[in-house]
Each structure stands twice: as C-alpha cells, then as structure tokens.
N, C-alpha and C. Protein backbone atom coordinates (compact mmCIF):
# COMPACT_ATOMS: atom_id res chain seq x y z
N UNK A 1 0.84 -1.16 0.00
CA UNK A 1 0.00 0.00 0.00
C UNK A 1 0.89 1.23 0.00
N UNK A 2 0.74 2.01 -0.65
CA UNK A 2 1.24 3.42 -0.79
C UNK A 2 0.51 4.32 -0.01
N UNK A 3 1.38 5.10 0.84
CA UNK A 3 1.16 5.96 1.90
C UNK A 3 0.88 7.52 1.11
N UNK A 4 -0.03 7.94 1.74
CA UNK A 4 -0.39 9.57 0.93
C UNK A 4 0.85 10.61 1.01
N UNK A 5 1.27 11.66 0.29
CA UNK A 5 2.33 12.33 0.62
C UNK A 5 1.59 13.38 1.89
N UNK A 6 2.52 14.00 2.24
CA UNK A 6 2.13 14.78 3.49
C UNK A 6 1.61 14.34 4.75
N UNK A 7 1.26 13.07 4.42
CA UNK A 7 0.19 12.30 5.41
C UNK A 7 0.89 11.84 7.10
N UNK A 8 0.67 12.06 8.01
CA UNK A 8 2.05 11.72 8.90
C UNK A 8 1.62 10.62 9.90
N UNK A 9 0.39 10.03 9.06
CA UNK A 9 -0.34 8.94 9.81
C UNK A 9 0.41 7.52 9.95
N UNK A 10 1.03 7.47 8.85
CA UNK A 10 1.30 6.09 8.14
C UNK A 10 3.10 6.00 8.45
N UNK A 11 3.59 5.89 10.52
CA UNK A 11 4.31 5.55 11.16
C UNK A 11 5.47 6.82 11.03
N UNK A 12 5.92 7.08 10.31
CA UNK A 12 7.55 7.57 9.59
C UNK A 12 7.23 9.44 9.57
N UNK A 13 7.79 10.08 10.22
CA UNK A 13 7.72 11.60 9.94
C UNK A 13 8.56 12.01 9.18
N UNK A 14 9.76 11.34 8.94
CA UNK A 14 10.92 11.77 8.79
C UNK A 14 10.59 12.45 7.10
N UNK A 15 11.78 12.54 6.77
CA UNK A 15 11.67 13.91 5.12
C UNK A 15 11.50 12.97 4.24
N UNK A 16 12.26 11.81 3.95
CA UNK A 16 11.84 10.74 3.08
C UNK A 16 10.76 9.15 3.31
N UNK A 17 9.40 9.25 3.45
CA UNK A 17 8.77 8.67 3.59
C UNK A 17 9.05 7.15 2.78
N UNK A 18 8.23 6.46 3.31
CA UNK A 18 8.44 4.95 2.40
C UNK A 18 7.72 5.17 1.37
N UNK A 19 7.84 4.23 0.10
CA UNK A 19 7.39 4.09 -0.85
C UNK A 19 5.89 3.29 -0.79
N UNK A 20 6.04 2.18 -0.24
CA UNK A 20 5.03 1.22 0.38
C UNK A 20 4.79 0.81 1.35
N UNK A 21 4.23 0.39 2.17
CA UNK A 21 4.01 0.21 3.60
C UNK A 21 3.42 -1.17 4.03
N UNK A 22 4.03 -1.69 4.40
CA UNK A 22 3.11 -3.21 4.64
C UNK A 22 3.07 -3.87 3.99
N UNK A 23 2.27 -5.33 4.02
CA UNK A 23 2.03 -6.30 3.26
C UNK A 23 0.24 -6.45 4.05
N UNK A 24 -0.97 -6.14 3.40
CA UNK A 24 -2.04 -6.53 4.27
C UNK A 24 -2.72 -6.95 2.74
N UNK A 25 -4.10 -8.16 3.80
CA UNK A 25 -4.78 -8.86 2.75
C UNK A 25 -5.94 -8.18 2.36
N UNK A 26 -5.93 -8.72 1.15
CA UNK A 26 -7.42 -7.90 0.33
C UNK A 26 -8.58 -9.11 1.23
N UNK A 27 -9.46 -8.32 1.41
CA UNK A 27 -10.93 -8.36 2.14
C UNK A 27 -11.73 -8.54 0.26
N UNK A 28 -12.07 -7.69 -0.21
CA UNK A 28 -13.34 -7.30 -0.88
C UNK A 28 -12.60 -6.36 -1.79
N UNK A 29 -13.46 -6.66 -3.61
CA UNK A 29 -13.07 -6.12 -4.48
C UNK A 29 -14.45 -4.66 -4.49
N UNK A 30 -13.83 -3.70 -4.07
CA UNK A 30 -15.38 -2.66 -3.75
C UNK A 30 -15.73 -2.53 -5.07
N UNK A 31 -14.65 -2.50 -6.47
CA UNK A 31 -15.25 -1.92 -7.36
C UNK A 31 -14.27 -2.51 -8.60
N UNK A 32 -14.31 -2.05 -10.38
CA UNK A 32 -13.05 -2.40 -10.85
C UNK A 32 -11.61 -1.71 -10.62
N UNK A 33 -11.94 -0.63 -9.49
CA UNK A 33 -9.92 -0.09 -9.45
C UNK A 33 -10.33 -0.06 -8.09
N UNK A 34 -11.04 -0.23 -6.47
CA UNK A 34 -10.74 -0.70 -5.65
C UNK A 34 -11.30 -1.36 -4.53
N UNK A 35 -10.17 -1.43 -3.56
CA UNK A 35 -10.04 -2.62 -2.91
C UNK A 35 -10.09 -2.17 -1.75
N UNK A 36 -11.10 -3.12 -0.73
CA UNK A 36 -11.07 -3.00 0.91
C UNK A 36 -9.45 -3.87 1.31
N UNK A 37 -8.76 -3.11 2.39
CA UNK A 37 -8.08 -4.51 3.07
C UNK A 37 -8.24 -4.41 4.30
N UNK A 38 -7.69 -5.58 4.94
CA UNK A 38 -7.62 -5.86 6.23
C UNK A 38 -6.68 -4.88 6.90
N UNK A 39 -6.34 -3.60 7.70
CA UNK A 39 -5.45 -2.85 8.00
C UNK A 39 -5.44 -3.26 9.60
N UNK A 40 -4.07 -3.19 10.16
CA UNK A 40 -4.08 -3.37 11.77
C UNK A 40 -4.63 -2.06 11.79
N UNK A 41 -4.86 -2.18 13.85
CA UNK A 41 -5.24 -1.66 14.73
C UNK A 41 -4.86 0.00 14.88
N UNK A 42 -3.52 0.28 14.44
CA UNK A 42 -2.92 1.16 14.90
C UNK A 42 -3.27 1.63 13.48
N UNK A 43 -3.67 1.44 12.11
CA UNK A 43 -3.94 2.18 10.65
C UNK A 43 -5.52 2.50 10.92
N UNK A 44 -6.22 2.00 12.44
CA UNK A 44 -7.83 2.61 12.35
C UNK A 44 -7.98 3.96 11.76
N UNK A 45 -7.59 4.85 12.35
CA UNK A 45 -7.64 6.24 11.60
C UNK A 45 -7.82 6.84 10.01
N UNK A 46 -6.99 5.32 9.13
CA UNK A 46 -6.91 5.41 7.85
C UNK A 46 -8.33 4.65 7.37
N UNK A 47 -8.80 5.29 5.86
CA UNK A 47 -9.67 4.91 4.97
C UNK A 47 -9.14 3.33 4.77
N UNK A 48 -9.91 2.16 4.71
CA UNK A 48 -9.70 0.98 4.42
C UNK A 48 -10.10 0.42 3.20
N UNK A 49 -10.53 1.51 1.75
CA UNK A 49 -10.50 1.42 0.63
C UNK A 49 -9.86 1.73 -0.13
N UNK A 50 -8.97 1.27 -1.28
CA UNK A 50 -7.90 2.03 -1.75
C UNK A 50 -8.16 1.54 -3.34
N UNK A 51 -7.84 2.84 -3.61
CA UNK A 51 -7.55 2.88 -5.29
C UNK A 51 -6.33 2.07 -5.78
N UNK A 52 -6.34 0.87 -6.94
CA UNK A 52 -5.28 0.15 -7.59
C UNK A 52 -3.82 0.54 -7.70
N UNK A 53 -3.99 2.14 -8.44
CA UNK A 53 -2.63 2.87 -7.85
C UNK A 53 -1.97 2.67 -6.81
N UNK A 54 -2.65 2.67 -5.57
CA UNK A 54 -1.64 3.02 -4.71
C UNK A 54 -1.40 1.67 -3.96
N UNK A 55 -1.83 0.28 -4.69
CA UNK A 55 -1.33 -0.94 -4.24
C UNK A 55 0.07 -1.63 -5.10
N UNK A 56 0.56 -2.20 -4.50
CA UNK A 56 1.50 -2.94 -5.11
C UNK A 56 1.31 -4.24 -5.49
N UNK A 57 1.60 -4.35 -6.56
CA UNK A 57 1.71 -5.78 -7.64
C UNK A 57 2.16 -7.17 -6.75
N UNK A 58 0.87 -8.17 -6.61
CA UNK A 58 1.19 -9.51 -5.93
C UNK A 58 2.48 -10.37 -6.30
N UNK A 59 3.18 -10.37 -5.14
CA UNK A 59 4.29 -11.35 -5.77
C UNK A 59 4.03 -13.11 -5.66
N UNK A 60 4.10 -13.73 -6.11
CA UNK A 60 3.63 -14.85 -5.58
C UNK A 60 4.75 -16.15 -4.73
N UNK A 61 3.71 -16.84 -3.65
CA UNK A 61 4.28 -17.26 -3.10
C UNK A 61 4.23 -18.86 -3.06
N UNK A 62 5.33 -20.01 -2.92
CA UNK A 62 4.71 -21.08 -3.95
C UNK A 62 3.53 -21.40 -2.40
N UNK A 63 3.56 -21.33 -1.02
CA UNK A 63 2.65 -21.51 0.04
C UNK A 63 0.99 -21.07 -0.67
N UNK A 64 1.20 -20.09 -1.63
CA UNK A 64 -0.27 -19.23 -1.49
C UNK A 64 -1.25 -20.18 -2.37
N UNK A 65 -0.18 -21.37 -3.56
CA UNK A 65 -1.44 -21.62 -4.63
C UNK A 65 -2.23 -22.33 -3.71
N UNK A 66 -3.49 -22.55 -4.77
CA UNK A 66 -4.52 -23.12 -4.37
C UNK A 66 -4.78 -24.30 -5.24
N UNK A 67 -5.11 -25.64 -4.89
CA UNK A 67 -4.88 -26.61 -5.51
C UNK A 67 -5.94 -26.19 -6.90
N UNK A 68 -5.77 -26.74 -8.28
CA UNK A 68 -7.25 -26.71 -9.00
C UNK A 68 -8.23 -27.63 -8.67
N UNK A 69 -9.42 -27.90 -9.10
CA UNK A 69 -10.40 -28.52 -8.59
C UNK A 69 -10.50 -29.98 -10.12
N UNK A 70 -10.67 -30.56 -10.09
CA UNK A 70 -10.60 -31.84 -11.33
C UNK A 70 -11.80 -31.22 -12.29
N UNK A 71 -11.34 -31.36 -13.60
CA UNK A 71 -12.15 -30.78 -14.26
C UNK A 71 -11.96 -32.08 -15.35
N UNK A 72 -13.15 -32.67 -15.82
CA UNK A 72 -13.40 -33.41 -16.73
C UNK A 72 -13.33 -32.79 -18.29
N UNK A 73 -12.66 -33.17 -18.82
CA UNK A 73 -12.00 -32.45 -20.15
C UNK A 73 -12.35 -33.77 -21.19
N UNK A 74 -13.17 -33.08 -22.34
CA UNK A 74 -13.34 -34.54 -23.68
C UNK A 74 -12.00 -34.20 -24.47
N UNK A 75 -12.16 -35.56 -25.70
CA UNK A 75 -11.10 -36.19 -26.09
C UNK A 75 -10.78 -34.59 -27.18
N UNK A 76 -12.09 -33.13 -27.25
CA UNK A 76 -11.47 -32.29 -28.19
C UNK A 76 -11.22 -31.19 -27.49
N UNK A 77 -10.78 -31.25 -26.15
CA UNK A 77 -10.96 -30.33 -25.31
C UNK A 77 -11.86 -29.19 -25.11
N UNK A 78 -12.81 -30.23 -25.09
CA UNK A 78 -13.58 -28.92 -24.53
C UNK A 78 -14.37 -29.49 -23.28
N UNK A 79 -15.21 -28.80 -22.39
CA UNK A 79 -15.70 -29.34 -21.01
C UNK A 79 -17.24 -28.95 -21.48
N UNK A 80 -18.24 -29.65 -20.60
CA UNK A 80 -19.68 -29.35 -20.52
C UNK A 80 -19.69 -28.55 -19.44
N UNK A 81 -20.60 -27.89 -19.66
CA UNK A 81 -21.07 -26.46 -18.63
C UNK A 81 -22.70 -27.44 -18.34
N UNK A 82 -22.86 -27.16 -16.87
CA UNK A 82 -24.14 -27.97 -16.19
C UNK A 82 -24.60 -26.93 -14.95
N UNK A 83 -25.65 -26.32 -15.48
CA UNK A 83 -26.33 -25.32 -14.61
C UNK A 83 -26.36 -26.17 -12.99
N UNK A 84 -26.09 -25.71 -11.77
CA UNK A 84 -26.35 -25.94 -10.76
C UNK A 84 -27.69 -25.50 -10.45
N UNK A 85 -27.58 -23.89 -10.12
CA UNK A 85 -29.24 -23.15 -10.13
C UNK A 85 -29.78 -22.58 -10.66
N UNK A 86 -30.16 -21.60 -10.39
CA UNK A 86 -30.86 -20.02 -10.46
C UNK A 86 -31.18 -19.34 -9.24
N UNK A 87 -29.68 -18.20 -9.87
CA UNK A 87 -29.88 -17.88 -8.54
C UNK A 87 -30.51 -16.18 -8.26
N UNK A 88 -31.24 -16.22 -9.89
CA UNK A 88 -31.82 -14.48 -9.85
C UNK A 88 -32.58 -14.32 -11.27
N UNK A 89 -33.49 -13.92 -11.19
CA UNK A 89 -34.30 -13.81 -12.63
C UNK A 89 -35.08 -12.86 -12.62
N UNK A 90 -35.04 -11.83 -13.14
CA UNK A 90 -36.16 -10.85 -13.68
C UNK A 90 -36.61 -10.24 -15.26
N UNK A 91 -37.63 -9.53 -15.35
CA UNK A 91 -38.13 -9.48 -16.83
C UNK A 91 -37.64 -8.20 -17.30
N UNK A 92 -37.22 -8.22 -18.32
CA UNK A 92 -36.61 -6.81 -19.06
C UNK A 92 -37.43 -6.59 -20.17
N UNK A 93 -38.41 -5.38 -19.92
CA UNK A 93 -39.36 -5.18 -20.91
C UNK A 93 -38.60 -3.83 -21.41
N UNK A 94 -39.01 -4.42 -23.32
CA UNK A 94 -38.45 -3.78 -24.34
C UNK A 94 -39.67 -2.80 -25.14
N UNK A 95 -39.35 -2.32 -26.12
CA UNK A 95 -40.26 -1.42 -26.95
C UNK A 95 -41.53 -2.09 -26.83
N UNK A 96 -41.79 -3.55 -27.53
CA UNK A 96 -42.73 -4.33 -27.84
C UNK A 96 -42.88 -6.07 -27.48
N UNK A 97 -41.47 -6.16 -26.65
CA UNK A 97 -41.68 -7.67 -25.96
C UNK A 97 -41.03 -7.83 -24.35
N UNK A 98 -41.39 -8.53 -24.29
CA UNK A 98 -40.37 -8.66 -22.49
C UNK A 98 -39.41 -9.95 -23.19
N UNK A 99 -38.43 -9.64 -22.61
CA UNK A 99 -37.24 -10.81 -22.27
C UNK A 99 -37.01 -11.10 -21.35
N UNK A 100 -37.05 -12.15 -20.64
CA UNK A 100 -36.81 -12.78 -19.55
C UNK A 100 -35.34 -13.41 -19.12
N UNK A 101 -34.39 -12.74 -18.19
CA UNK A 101 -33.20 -12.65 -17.76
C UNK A 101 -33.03 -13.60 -16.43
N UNK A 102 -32.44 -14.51 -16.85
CA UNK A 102 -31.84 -15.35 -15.46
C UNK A 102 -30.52 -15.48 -15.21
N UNK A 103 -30.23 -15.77 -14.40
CA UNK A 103 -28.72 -15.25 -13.53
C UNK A 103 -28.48 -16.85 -13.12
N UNK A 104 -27.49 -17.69 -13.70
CA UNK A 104 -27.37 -18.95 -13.40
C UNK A 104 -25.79 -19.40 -12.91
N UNK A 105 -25.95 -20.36 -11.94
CA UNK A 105 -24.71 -20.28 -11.39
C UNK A 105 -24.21 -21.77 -11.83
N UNK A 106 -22.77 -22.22 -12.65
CA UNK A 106 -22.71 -23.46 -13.14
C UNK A 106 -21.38 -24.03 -12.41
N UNK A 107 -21.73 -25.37 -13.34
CA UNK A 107 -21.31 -26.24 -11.84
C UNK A 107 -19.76 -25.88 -11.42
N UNK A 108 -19.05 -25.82 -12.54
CA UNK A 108 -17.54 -25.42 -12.63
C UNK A 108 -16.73 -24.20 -12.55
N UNK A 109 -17.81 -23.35 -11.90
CA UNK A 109 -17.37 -21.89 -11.76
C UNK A 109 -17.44 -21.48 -10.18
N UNK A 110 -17.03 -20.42 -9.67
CA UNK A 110 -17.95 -19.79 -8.71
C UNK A 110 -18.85 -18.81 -8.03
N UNK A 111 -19.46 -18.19 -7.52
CA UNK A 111 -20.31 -17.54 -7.30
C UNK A 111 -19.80 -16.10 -8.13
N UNK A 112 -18.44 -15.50 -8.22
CA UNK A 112 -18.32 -14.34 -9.11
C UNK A 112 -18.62 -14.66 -10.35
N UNK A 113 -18.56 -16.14 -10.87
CA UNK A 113 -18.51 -16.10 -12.31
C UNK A 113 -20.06 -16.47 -12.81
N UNK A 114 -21.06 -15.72 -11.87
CA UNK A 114 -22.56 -16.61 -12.72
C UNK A 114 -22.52 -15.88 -13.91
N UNK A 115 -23.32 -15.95 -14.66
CA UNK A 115 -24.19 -15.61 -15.73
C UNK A 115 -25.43 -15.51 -16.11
C-alpha cells in the first residue's frame, strides 16, 4: 500500500517517507480499481478502501497456490457447462416484448462467475 504524501499517519515523519508500507490482505473487491483490506489496529484512523494505484503488484508465493479442482476435459478439449441453479431472474421489458433474464450459477465456476 502506498502511503499519501504529506500524510504523517502512516508511522515515519521523517523527510523521506516509504514508498510502500506493509504487506495486508485484500478483504473485498469494492469496485473495478478498488479494494477494501484488512489494515491493523494502529492504521484505524486510515480509509480501508484504496484505489489500484496506490497498491502494489502480488508477488507470488509457492505456500499461497490453491490446488485446482478436477475438471473433466473430452477427447477435443472442450468441457460441458451444467447449470447448478438459479440464482436471480427478472423481466426486461423492451419497446414491444419482455425478455426474460436469469442469472445462473454453473457447476464449474464460482459464485463471481454466474451468468
């Protein structure tokens, strides 16, 4: 996280401030450029949403992957998609017809990726 200039919140008074500050985990994507994180105790004072700018680029760690999940693949690679639910549907009325919009969640995805 990048510390504001002038700001004398974020530990360091001195004339040359840090560049970045910490290592804390993302909570929640608020929007497409930002991000809630988890900030200690002593950053209460600070806003806990931050614009993409002022984060730093994930380095990765081999501890962090996450195993993949088995995915059944045919002989031309490609996979079947198999609706689990519905998990939202409403009617979108047009000039002269309604279309009917459902929000479906499938089996091989997860809850960010319905459709």
């Amino acid at each position: 996280m990048s510390p504001w200039k002038g700001v004398v919140r974020f530990r360091k008074k001195e004339k040359q401030s840090p560049r970045y500050i910490g290592v804390y985990q993302i909570i929640e994507r608020v929007s497409e450029v930002a991000y809630r994180l988890d900030l200690p105790l002593e950053l209460s004072m600070v806003h806990n949403v931050f614009h993409v700018s002022m984060l730093r680029r994930y380095v990765s760690d081999p501890s962090h992957v996450i195993p993949p999940q088995p995915l059944e693949i045919n002989p031309d690679f490609t996979y079947d998609e198999v609706p689990v639910t519905i998990l939202d549907w409403k009617d979108k009325v047009l000039r002269n017809k309604t279309v009917c919009m459902v929000k479906v969640l499938w089996r091989n995805h997860s809850v960010e990726e319905v459709t």
